[in-house]
PDB file of N, CA and C in Angstrom:
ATOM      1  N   UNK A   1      12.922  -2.432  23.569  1.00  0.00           N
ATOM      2  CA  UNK A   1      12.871  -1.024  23.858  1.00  0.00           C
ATOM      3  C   UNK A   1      14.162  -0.615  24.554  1.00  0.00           C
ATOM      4  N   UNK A   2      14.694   0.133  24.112  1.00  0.00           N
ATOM      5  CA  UNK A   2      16.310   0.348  24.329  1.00  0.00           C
ATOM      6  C   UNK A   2      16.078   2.030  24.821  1.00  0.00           C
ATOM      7  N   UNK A   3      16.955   1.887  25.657  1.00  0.00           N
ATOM      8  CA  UNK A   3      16.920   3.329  26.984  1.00  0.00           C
ATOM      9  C   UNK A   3      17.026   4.515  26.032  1.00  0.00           C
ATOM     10  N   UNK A   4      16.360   5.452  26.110  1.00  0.00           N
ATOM     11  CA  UNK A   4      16.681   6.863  25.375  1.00  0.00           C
ATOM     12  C   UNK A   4      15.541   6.575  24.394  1.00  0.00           C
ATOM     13  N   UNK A   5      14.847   5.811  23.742  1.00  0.00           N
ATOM     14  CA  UNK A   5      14.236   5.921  22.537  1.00  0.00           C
ATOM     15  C   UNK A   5      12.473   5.916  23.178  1.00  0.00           C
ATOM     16  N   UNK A   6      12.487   6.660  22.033  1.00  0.00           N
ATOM     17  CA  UNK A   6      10.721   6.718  22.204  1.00  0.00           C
ATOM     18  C   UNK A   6       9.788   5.815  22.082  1.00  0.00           C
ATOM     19  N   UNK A   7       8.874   5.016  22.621  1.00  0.00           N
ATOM     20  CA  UNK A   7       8.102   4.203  22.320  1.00  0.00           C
ATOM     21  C   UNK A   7       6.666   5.095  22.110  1.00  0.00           C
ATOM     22  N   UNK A   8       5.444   3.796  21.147  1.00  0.00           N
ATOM     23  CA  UNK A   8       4.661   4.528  21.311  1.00  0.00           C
ATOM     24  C   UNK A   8       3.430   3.596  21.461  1.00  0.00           C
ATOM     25  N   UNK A   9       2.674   3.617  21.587  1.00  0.00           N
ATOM     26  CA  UNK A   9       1.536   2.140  21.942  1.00  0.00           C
ATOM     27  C   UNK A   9      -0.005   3.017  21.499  1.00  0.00           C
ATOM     28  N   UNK A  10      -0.769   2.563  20.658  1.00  0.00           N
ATOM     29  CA  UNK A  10      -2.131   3.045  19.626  1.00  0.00           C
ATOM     30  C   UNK A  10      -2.607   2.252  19.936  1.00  0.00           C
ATOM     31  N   UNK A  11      -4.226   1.994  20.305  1.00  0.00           N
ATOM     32  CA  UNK A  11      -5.425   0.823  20.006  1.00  0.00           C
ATOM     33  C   UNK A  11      -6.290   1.734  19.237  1.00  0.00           C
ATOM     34  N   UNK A  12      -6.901   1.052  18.467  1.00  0.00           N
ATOM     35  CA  UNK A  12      -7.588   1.584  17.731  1.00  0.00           C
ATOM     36  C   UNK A  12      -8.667   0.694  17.450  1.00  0.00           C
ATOM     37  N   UNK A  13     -10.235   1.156  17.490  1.00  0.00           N
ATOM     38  CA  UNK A  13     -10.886   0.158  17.537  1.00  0.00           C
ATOM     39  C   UNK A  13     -12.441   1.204  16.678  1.00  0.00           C
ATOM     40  N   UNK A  14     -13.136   0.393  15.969  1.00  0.00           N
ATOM     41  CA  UNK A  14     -14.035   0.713  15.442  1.00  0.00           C
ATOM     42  C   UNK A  14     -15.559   0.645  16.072  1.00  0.00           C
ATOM     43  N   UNK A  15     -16.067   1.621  16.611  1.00  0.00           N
ATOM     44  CA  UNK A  15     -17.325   1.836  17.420  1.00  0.00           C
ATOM     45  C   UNK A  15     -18.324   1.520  16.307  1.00  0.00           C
ATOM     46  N   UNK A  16     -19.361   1.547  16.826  1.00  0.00           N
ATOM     47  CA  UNK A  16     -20.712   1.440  15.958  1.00  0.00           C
ATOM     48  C   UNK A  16     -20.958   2.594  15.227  1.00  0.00           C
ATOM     49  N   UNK A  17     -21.209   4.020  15.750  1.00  0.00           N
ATOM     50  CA  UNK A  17     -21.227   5.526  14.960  1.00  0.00           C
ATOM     51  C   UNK A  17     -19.890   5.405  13.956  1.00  0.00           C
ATOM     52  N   UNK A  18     -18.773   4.871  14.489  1.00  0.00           N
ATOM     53  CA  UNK A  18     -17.282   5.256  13.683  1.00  0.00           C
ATOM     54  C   UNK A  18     -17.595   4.065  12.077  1.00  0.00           C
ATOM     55  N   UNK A  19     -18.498   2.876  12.876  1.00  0.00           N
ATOM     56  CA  UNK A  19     -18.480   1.740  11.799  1.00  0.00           C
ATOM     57  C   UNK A  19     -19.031   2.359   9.947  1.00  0.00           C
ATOM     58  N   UNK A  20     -18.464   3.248   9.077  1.00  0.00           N
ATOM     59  CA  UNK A  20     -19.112   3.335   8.014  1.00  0.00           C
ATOM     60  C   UNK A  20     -18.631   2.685   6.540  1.00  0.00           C
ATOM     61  N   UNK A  21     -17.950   1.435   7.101  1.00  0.00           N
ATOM     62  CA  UNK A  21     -18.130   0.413   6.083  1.00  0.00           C
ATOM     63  C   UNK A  21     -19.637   0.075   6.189  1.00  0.00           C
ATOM     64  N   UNK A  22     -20.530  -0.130   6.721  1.00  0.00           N
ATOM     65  CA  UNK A  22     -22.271  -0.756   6.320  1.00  0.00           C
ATOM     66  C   UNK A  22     -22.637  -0.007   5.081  1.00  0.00           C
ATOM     67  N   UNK A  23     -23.232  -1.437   4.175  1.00  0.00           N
ATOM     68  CA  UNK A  23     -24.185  -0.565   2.819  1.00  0.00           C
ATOM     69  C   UNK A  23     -22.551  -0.853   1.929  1.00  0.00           C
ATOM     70  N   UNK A  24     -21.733  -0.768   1.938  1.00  0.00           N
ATOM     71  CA  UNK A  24     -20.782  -0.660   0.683  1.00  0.00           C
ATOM     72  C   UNK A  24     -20.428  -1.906   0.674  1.00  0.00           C
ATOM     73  N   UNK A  25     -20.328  -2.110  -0.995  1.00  0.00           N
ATOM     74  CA  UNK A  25     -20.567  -3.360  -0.923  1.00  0.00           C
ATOM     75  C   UNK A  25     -18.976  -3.598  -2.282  1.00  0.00           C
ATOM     76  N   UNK A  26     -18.906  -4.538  -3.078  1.00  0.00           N
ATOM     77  CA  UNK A  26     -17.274  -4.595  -3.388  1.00  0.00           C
ATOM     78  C   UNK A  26     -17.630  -4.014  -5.061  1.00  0.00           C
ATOM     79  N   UNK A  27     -18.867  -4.482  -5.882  1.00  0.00           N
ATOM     80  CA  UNK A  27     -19.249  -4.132  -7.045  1.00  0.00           C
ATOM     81  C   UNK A  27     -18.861  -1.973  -6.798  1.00  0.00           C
ATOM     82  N   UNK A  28     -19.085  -1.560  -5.808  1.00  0.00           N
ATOM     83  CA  UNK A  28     -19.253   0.205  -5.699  1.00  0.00           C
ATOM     84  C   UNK A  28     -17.335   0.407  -5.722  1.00  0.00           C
ATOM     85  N   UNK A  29     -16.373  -0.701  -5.992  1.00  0.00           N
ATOM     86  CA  UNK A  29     -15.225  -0.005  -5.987  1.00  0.00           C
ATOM     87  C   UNK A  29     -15.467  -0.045  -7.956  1.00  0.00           C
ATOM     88  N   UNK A  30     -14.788   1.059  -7.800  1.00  0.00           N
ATOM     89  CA  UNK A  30     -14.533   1.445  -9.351  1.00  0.00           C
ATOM     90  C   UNK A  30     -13.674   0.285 -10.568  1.00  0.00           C
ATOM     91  N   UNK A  31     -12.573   0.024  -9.796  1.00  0.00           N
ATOM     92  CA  UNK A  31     -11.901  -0.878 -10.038  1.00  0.00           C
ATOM     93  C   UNK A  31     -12.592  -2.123 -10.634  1.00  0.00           C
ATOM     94  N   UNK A  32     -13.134  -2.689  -9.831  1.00  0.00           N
ATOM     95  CA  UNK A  32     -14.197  -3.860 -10.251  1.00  0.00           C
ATOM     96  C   UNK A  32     -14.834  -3.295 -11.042  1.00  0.00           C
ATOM     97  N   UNK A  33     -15.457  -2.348 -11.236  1.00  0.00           N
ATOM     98  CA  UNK A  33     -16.311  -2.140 -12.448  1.00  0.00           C
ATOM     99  C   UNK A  33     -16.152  -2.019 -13.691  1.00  0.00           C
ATOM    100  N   UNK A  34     -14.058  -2.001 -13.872  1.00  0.00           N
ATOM    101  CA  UNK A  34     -13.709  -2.056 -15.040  1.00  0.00           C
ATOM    102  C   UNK A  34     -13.316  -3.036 -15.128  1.00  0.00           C
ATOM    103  N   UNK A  35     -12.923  -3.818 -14.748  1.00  0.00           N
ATOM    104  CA  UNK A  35     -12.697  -5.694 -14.515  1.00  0.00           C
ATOM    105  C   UNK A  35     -13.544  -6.642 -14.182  1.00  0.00           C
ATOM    106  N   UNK A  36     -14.873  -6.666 -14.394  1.00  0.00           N
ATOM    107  CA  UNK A  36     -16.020  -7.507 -13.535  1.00  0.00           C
ATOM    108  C   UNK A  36     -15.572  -9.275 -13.578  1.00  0.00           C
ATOM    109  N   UNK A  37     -14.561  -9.282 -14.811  1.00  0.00           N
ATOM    110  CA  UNK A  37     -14.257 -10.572 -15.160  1.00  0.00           C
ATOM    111  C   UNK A  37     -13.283 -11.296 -14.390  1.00  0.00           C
ATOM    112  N   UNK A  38     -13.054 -10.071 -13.586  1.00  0.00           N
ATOM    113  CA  UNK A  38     -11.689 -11.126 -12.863  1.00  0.00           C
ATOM    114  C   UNK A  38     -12.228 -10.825 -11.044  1.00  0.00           C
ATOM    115  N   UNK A  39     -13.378 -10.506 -10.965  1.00  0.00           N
ATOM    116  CA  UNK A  39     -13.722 -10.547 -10.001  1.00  0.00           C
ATOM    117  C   UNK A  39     -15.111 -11.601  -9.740  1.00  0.00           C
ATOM    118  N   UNK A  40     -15.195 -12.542  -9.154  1.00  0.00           N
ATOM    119  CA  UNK A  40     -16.275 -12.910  -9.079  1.00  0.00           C
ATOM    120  C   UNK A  40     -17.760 -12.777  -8.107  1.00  0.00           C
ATOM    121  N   UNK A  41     -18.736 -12.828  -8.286  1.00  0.00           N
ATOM    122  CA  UNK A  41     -19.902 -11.988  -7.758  1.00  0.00           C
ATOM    123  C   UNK A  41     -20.079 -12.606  -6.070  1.00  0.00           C
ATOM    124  N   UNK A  42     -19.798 -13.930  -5.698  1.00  0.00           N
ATOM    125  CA  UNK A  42     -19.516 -13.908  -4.528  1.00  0.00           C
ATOM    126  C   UNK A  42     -18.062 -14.441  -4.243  1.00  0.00           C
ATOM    127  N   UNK A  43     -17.785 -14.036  -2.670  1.00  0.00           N
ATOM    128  CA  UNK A  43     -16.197 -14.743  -2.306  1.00  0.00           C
ATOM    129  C   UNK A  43     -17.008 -15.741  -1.388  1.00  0.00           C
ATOM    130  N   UNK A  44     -16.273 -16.937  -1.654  1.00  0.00           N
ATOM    131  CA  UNK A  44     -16.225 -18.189  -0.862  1.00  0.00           C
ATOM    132  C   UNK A  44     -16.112 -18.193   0.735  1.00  0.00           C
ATOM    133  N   UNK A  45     -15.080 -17.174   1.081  1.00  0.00           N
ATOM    134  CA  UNK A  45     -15.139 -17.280   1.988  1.00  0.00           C
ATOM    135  C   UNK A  45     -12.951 -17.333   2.058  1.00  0.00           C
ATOM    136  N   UNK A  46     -12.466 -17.497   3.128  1.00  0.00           N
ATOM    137  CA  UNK A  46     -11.201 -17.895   3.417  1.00  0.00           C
ATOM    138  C   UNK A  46     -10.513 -18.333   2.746  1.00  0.00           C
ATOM    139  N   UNK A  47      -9.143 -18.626   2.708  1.00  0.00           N
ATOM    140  CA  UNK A  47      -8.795 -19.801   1.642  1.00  0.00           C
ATOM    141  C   UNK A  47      -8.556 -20.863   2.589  1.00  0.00           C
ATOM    142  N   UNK A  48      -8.282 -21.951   2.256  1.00  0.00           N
ATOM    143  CA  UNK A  48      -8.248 -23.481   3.579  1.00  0.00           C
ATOM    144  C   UNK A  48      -7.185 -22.953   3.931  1.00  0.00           C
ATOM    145  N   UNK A  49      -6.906 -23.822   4.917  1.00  0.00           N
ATOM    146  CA  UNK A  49      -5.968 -23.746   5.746  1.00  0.00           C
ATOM    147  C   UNK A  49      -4.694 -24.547   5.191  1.00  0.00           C
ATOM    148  N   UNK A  50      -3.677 -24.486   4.763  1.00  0.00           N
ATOM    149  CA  UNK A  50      -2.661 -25.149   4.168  1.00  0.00           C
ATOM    150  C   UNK A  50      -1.921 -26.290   5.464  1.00  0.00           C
ATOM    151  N   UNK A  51      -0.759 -26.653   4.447  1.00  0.00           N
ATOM    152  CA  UNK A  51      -0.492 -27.851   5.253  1.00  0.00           C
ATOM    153  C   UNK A  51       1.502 -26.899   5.742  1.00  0.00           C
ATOM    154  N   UNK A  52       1.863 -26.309   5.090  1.00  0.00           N
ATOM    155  CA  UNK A  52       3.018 -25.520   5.554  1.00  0.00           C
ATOM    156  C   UNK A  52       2.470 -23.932   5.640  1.00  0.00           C
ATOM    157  N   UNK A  53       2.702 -23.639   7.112  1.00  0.00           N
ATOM    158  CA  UNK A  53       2.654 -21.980   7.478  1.00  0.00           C
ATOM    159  C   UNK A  53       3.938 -21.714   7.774  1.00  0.00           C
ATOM    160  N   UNK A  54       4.138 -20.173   6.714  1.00  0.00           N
ATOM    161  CA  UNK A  54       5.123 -19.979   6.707  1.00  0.00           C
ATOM    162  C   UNK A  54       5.203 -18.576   8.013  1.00  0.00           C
ATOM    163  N   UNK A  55       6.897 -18.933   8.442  1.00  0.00           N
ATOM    164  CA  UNK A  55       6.926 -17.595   9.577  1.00  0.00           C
ATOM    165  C   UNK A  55       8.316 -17.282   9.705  1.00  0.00           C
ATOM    166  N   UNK A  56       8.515 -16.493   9.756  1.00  0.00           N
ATOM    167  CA  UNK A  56       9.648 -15.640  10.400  1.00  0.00           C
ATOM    168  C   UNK A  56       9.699 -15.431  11.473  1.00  0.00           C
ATOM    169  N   UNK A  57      11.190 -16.287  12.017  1.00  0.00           N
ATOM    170  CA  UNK A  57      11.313 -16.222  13.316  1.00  0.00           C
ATOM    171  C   UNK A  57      12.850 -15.111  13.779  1.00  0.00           C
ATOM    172  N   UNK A  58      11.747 -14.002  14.700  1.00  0.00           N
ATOM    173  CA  UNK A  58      13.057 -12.933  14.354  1.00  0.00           C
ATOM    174  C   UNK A  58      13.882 -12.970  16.035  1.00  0.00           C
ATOM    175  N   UNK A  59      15.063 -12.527  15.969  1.00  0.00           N
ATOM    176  CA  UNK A  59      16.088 -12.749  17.269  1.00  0.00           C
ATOM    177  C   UNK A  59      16.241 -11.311  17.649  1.00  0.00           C
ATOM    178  N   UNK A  60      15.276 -11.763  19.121  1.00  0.00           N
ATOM    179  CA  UNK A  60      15.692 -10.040  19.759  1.00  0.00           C
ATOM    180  C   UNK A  60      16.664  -9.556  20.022  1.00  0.00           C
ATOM    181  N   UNK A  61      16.296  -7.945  19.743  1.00  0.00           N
ATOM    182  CA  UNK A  61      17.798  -7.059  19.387  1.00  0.00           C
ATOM    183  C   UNK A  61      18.889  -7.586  18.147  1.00  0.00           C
ATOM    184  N   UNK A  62      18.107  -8.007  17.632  1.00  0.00           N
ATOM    185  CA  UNK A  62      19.468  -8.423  16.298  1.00  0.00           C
ATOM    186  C   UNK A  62      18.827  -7.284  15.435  1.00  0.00           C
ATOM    187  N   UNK A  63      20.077  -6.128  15.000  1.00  0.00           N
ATOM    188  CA  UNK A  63      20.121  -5.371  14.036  1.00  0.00           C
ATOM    189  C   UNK A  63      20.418  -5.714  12.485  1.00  0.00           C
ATOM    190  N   UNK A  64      19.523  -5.093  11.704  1.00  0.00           N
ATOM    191  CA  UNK A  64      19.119  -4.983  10.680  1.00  0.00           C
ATOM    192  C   UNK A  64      20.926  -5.584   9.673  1.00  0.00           C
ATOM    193  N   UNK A  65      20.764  -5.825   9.313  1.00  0.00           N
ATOM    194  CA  UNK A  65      21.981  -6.129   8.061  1.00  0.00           C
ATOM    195  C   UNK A  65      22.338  -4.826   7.615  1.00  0.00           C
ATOM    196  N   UNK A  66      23.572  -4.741   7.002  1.00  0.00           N
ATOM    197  CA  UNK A  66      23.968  -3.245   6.796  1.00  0.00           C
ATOM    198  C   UNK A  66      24.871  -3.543   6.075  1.00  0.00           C
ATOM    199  N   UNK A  67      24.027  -3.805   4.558  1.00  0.00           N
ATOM    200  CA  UNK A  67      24.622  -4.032   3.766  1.00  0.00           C
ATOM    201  C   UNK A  67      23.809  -3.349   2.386  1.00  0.00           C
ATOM    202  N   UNK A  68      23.967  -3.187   1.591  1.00  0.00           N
ATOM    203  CA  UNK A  68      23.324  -2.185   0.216  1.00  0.00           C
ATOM    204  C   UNK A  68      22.681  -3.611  -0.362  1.00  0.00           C
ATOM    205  N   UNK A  69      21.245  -3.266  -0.709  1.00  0.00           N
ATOM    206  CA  UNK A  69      20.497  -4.516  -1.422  1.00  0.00           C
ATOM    207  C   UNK A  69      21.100  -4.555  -2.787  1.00  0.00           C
ATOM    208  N   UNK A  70      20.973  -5.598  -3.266  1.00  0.00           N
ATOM    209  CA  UNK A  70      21.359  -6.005  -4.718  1.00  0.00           C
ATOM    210  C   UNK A  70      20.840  -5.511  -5.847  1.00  0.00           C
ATOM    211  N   UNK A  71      21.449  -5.101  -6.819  1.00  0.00           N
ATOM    212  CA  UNK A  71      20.602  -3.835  -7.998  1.00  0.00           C
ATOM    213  C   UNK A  71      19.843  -5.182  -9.183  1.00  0.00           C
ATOM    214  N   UNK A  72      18.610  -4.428  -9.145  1.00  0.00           N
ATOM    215  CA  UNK A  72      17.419  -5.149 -10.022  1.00  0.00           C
ATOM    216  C   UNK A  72      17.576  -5.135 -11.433  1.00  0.00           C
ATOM    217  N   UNK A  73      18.228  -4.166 -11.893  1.00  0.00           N
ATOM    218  CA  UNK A  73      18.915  -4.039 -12.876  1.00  0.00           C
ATOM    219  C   UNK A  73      20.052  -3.727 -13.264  1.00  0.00           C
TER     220      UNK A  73
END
């Protein structure tokens, strides 16, 4: 946080009245209903836990590169 600039700090948290994900369930997105095949009727659950986690380790106050990204085509 560098002198002169605005900070701003949000929590945001989901109450019980606010909670109206209950009752919807993943078959009610539309999407799935035109793909049922690539969705399957239950999820397992997580995926395992791998053996390399990947992370980015970033260096405070180091500014952004300032350089033009490379053309995709």
């Amino acid at each position: 946080m560098a002198k002169g600039c605005h900070v701003f700090l949000a929590h945001i948290f989901a109450t019980k009245e606010d909670d109206k994900s209950e009752g919807k369930q993943v078959k009610d997105v539309p999407i799935v209903q035109d793909f049922p095949e690539v969705f399957p009727e239950d999820f397992p659950g997580l995926p395992p836990a791998r053996q390399v986690e990947f992370q980015i380790d970033l260096i405070p106050r180091a500014a952004p590169v300032a350089r033009a990204p490379y053309r995709l085509a």
